[in-house]
Protein backbone atom coordinates (compact mmCIF):
# COMPACT_ATOMS: atom_id res chain seq x y z
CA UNK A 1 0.00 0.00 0.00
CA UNK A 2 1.06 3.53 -1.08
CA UNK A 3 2.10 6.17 2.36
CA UNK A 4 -1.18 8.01 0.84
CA UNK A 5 -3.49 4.91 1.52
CA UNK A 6 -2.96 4.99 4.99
CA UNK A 7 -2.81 8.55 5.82
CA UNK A 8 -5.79 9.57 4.48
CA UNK A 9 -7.95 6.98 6.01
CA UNK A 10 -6.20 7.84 8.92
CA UNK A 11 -6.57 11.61 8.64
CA UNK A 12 -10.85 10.88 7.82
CA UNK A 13 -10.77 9.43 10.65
CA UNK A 14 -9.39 12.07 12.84
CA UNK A 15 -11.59 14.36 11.31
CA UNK A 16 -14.64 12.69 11.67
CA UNK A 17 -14.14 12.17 15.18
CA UNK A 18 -13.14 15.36 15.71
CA UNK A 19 -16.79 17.24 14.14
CA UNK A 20 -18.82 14.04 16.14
CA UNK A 21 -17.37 15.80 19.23
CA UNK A 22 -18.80 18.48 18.31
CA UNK A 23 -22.66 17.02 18.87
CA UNK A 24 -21.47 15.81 22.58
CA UNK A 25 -20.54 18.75 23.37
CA UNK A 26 -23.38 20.60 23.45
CA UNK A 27 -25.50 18.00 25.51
CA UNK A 28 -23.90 17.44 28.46
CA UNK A 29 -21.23 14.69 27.42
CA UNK A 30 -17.37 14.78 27.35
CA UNK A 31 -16.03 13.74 24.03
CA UNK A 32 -13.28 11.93 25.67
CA UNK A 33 -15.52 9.52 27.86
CA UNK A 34 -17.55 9.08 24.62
CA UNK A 35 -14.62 7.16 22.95
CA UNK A 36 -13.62 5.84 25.61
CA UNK A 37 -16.49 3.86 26.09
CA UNK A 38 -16.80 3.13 22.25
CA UNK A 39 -13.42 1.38 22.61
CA UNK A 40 -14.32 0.33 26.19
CA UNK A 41 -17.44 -1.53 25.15
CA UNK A 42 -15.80 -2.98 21.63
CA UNK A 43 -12.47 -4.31 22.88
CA UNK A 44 -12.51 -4.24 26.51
CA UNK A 45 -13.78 -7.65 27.64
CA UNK A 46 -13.99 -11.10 25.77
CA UNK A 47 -17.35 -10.65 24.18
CA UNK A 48 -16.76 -7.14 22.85
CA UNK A 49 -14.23 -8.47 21.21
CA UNK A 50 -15.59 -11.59 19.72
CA UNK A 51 -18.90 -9.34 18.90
CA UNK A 52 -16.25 -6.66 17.06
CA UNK A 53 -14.56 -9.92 15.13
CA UNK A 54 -17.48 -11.21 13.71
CA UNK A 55 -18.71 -8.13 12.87
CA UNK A 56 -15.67 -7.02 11.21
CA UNK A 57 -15.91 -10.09 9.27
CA UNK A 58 -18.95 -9.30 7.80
CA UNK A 59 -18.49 -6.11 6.98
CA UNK A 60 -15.24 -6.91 5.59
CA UNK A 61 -17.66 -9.54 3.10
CA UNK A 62 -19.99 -6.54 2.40
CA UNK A 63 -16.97 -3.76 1.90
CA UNK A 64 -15.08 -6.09 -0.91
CA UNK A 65 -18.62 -6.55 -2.60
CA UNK A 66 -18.54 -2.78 -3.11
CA UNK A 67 -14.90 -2.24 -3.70
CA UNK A 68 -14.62 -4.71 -6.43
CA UNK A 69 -17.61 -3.04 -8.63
CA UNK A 70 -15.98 0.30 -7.69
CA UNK A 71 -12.81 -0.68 -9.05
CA UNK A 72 -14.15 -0.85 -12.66
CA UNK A 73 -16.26 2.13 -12.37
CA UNK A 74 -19.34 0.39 -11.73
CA UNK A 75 -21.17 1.63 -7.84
CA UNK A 76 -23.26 -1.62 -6.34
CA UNK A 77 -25.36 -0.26 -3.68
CA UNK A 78 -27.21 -3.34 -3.68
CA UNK A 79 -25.03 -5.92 -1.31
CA UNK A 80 -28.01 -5.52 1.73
CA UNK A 81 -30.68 -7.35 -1.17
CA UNK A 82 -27.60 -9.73 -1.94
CA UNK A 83 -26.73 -10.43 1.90
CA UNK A 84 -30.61 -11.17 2.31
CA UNK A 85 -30.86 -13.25 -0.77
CA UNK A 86 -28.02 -14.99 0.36
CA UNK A 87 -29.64 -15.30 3.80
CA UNK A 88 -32.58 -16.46 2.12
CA UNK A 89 -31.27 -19.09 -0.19
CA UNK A 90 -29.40 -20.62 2.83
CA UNK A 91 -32.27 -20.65 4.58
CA UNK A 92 -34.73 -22.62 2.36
CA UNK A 93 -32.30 -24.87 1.89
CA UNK A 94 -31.73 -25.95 5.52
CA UNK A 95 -35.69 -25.75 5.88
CA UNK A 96 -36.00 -28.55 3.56
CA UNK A 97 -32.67 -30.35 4.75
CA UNK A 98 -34.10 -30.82 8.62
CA UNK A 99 -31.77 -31.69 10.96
CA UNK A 100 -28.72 -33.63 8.13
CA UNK A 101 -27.13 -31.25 6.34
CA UNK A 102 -23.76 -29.81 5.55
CA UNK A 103 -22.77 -25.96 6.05
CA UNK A 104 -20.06 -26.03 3.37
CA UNK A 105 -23.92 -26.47 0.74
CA UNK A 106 -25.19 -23.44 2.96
CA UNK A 107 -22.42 -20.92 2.16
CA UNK A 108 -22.33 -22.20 -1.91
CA UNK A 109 -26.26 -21.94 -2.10
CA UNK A 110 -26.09 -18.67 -0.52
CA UNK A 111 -22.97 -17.32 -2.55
CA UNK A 112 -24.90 -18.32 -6.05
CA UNK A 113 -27.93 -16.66 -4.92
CA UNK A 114 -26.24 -13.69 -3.99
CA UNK A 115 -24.22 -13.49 -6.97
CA UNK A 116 -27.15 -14.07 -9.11
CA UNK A 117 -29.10 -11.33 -7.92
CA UNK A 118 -25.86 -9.17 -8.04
CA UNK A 119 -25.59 -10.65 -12.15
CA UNK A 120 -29.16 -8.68 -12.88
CA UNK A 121 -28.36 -5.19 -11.76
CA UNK A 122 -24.82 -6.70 -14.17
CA UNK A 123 -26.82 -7.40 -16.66
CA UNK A 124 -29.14 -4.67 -17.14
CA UNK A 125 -26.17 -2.44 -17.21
CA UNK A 126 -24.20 -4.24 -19.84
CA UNK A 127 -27.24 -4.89 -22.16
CA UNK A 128 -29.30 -2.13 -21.71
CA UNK A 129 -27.61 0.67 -19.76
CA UNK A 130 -29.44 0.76 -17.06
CA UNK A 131 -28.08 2.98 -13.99
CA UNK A 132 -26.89 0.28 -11.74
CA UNK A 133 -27.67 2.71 -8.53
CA UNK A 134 -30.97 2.67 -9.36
CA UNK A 135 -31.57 -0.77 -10.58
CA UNK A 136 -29.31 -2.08 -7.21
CA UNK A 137 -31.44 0.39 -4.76
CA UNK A 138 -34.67 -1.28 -6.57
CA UNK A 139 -33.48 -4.84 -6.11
CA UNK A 140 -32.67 -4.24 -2.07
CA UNK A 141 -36.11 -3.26 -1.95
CA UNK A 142 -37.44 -6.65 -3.74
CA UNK A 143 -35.13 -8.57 -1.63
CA UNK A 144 -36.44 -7.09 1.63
CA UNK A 145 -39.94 -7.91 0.30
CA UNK A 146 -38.93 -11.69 -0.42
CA UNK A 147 -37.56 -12.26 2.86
CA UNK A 148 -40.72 -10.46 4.24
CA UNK A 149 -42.86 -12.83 2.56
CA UNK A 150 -41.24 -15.68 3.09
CA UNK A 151 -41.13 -15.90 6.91
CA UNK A 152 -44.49 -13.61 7.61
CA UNK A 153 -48.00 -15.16 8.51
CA UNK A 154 -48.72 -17.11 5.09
CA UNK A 155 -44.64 -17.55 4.18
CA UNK A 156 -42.98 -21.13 3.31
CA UNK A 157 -40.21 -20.15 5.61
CA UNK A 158 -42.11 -18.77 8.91
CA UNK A 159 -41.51 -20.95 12.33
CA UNK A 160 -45.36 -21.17 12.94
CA UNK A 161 -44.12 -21.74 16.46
CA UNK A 162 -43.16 -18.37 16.79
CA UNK A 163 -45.44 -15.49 17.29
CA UNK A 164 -42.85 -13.27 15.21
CA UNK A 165 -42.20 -13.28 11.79
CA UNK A 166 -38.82 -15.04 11.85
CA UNK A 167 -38.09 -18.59 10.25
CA UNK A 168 -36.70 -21.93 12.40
CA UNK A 169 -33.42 -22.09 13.63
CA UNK A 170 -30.61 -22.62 12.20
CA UNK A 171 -29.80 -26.57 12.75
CA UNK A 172 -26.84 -26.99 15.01
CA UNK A 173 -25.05 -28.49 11.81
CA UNK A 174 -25.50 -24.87 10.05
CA UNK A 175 -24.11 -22.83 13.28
CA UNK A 176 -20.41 -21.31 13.36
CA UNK A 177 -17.95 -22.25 16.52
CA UNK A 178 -15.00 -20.25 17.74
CA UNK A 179 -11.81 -22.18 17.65
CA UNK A 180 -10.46 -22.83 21.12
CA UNK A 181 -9.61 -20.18 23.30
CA UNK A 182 -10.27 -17.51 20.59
CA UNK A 183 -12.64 -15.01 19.21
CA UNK A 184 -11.99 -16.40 15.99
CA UNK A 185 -13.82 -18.75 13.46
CA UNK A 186 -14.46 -19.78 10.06
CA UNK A 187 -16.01 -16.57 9.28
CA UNK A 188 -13.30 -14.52 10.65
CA UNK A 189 -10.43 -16.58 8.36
CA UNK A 190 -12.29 -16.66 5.52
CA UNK A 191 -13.38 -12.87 5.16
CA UNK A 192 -9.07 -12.28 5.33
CA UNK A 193 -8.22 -14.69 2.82
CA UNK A 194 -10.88 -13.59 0.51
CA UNK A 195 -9.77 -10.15 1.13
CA UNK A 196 -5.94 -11.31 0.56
CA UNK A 197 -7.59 -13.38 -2.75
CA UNK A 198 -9.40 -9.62 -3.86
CA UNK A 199 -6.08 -8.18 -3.48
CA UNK A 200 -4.11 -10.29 -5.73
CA UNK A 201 -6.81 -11.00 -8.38
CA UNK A 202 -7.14 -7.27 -8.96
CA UNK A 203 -3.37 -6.45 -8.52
CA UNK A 204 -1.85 -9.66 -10.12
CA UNK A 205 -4.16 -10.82 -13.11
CA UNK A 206 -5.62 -9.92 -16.45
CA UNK A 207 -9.15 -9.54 -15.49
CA UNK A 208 -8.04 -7.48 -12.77
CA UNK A 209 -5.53 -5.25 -14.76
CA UNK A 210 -8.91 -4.66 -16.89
CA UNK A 211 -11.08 -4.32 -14.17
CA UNK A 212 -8.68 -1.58 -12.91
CA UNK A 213 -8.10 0.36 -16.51
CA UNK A 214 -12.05 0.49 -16.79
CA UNK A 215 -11.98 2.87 -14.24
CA UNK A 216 -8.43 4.63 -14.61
CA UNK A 217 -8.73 4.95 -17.99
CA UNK A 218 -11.72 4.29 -19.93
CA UNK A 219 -10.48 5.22 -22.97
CA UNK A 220 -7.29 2.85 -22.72
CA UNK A 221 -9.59 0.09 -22.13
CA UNK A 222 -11.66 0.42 -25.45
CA UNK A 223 -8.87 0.68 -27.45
CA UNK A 224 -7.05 -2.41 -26.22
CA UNK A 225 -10.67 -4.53 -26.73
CA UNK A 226 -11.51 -4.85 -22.88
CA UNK A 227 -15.34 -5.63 -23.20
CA UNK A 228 -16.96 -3.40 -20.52
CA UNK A 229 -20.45 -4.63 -20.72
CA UNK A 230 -18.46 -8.32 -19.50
CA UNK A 231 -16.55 -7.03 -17.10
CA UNK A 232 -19.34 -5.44 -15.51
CA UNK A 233 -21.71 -8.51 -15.28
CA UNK A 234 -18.39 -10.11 -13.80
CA UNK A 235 -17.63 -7.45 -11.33
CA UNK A 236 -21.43 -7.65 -10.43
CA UNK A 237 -21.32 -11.37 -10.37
CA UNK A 238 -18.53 -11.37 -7.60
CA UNK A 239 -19.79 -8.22 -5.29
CA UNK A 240 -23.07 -10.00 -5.52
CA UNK A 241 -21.30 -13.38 -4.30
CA UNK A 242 -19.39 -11.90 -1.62
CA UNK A 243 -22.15 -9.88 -0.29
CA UNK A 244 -24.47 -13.79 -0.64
CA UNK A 245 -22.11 -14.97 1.81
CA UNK A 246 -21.94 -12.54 4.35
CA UNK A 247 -25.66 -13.34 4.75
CA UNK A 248 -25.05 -16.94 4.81
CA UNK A 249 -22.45 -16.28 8.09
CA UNK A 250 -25.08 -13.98 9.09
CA UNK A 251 -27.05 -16.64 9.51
CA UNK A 252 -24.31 -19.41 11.15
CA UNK A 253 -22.77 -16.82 13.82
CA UNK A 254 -25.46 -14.06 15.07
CA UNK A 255 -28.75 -14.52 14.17
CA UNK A 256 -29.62 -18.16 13.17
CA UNK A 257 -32.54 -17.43 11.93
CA UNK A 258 -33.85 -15.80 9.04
CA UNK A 259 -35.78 -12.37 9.44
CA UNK A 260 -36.16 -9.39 7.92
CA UNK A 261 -34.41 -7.27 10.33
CA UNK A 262 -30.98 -9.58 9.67
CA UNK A 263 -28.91 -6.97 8.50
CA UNK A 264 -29.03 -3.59 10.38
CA UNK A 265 -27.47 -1.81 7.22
CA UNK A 266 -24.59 -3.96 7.10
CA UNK A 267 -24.61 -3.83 3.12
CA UNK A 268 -24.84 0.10 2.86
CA UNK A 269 -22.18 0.06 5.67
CA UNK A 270 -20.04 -1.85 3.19
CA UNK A 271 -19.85 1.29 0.89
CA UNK A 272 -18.29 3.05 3.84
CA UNK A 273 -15.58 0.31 4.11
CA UNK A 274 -14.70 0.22 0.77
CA UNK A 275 -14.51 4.11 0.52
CA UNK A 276 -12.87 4.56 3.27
CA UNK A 277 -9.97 1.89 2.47
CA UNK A 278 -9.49 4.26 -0.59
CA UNK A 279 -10.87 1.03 -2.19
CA UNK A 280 -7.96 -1.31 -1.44
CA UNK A 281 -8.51 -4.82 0.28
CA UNK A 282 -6.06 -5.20 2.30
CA UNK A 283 -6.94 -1.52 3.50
CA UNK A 284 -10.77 -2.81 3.90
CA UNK A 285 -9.45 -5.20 6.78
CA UNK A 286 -8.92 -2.17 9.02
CA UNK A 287 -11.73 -0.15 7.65
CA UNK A 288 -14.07 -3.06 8.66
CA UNK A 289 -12.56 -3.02 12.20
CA UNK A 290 -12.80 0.60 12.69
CA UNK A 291 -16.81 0.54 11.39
CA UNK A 292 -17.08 -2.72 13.82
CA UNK A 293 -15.76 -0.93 16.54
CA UNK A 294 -18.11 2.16 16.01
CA UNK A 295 -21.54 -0.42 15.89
CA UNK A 296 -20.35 -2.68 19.12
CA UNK A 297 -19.08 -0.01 21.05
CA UNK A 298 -22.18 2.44 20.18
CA UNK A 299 -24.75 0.01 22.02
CA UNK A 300 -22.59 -0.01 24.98
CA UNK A 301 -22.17 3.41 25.00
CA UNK A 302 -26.70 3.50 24.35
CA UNK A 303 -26.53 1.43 27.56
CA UNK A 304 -23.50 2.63 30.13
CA UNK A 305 -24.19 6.27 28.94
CA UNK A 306 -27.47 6.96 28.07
CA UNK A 307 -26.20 8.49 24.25
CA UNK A 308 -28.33 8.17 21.63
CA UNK A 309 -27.35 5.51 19.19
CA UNK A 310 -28.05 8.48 16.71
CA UNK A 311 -25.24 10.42 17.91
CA UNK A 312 -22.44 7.31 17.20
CA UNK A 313 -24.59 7.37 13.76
CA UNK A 314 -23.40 10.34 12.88
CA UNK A 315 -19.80 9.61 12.99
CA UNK A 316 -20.67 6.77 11.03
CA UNK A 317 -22.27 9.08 7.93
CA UNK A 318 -19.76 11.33 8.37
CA UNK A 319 -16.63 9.68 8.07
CA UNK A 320 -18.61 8.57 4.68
CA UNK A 321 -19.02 11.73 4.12
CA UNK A 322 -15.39 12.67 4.00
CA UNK A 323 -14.51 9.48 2.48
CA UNK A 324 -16.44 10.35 -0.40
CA UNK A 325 -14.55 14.04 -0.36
CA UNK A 326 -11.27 12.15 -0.66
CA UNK A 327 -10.35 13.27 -3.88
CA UNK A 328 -11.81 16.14 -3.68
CA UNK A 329 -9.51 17.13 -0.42
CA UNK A 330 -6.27 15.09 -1.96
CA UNK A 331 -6.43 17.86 -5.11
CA UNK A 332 -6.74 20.61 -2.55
CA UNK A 333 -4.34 19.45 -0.64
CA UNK A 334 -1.74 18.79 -3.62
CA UNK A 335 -2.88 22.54 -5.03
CA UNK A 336 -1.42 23.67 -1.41
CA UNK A 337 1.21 21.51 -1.86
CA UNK A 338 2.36 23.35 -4.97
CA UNK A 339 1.22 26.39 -4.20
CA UNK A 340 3.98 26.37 -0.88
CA UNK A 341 6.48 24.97 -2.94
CA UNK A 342 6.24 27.51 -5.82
CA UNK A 343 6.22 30.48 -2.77
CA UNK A 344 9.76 28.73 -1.26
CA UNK A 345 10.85 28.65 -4.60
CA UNK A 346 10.55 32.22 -5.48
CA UNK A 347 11.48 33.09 -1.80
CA UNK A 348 14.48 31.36 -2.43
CA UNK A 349 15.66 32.86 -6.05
CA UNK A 350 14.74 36.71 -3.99
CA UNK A 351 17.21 35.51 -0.96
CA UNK A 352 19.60 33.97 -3.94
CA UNK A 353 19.80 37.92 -5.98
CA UNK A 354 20.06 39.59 -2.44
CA UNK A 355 22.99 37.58 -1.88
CA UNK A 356 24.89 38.28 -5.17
CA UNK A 357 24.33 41.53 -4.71
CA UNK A 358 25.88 41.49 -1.03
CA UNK A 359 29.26 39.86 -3.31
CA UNK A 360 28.86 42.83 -5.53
């Protein structure tokens, strides 16, 4: 990763903590006990911690099925409808599987139905240029209505059992288990080594060095032959997959069962991850810590402080915010640059003449 990677993540951060401080403030509350307990109630005892590693995981799952389609130029704002189709999928399929089943057919079922609703906003892009904002923010809307249907009163999926709309439990086949003596399981490994994977497929291989010129230069791309309208069904087809899964480990590590609260944003919050890793994976690791860290630690701090969940929120949407400013603040920051460097430039030709003249 480039010095500028990590700074400016770094510095968005800063920043966005800094103007949240400024809503404390003015109610009472000392900014410094507010992070405190953020990082008190995310990392300071066992179960914050395992809480904050699982979450990370799957935001990790959701912030590489944005950064991938952002890499060619393509925006998928739909991984919450792919993480519930995922969920979904999964689901039916360990409905009608009882109490024998295998959770390595739970993730692939889940993946392929995530990808394949991922492949339509693909699709209608490639085929008919459709705006894949709108088409994505359209399909998270069907999605949520699916998984609505399918576990409310009349639903194939519903526990009738249950006076809530949910669907049965997961099967104690389906359900995740730490390793021993760790906050760590499958989920946790396998959101790194598909973020490692991201990394060197778009870094080390043809379809990635396309993938990559889509977006850098368009122009470059059409005239060496890259088809576009392919590479953004595959892009599609992958953020659609990853986001699939991270419904599926939904699913096997917090929820266990299927409803259609499952994901409090988790898909959106990917955006956020991706952006704010300047859309690098290995930088999305740390992003999806930092975003993990906010959600844990924000309903301890509801709880132990009485702050409105609102308030952690709002650092939340604005460190998107200023993620989404990045280049906008890197040129200003680079016109300053050159602007200081042409003043010590000049200053130093006007001390240069005043000395010659002193030798005169």
């Amino acid at each position: 990763m480039e010095l500028r990677n990590l700074v400016y993540p770094l510095l968005t951060i800063l920043i966005a903590s800094a103007i949240g401080s400024l809503f404390v403030i003015p109610i009472g509350i000392s900014p410094f006990k507010l992070y405190q307990s953020l990082i008190l109630g995310s990392l300071g005892s066992i179960r914050g911690i395992t809480d904050t590693i699982v979450l990370a995981g799957i935001l990790l799952l959701t912030g590489l099925s944005a950064l991938v389609p952002f890499r060619a130029g393509v925006w998928n704002i739909g991984a919450e409808g792919q993480l519930l189709m995922g969920a979904f999928a999964a689901t039916y399929v360990f409905t009608a599987l009882g109490t024998q089943g295998n959770a390595a057919l739970l993730l692939v079922v889940g993946t392929l139905c995530g990808s394949l609703w991922g492949g339509i906003a693909g699709v209608l892009k490639a085929k008919f240029n459709a705006n894949e904002i709108v088409t994505t923010v359209f399909l998270n809307y069907i999605a949520m209505f699916i998984v609505s249907w399918s576990v409310g009163p009349s639903g194939p999926l519903r526990d009738a059992r249950q006076a809530g709309n949910l669907s049965l439990p997961m099967p104690q086949w389906g359900r995740l288990t730490f390793f021993a003596g760790t906050p760590l399981n499958t989920l946790t490994l396998t959101s790194l080594l598909l973020a490692l994977i991201t990394y060197f497929f778009l870094s080390r291989t043809c379809w990635g060095y396309e993938i990559r010129t889509l977006s850098g230069n368009p122009l470059a791309a059409r005239q060496a032959g890259v088809n576009k309208g392919l590479m953004t069904i595959i892009v599609m087809l992958i953020g659609g997959g990853l986001a699939g899964l991270a419904g599926v480990f939904m699913l096997m590590s917090v929820s266990n069962v299927l409803v259609l609260g499952l994901s409090s944003n988790y898909g959106y919050v990917g955006i956020a991850v991706a952006m704010l890793a300047t859309q690098h994976p290995i930088g999305s690791i740390f992003s999806s810590i930092y975003f993990a860290i906010l959600y844990i630690g924000g309903q301890y701090t509801q709880i132990t402080m009485q702050v409105p969940i609102m308030l952690v929120n709002s650092i939340t949407a604005i460190t998107i915010l200023i993620a989404m400013l990045r280049t906008r603040i890197i040129t200003m920051i680079d016109r300053f640059r050159q602007i200081l460097m042409m003043i010590i430039s000049k200053l130093g030709k006007i001390n240069g003449r005043r000395d010659d003249r002193d030798d005169d």
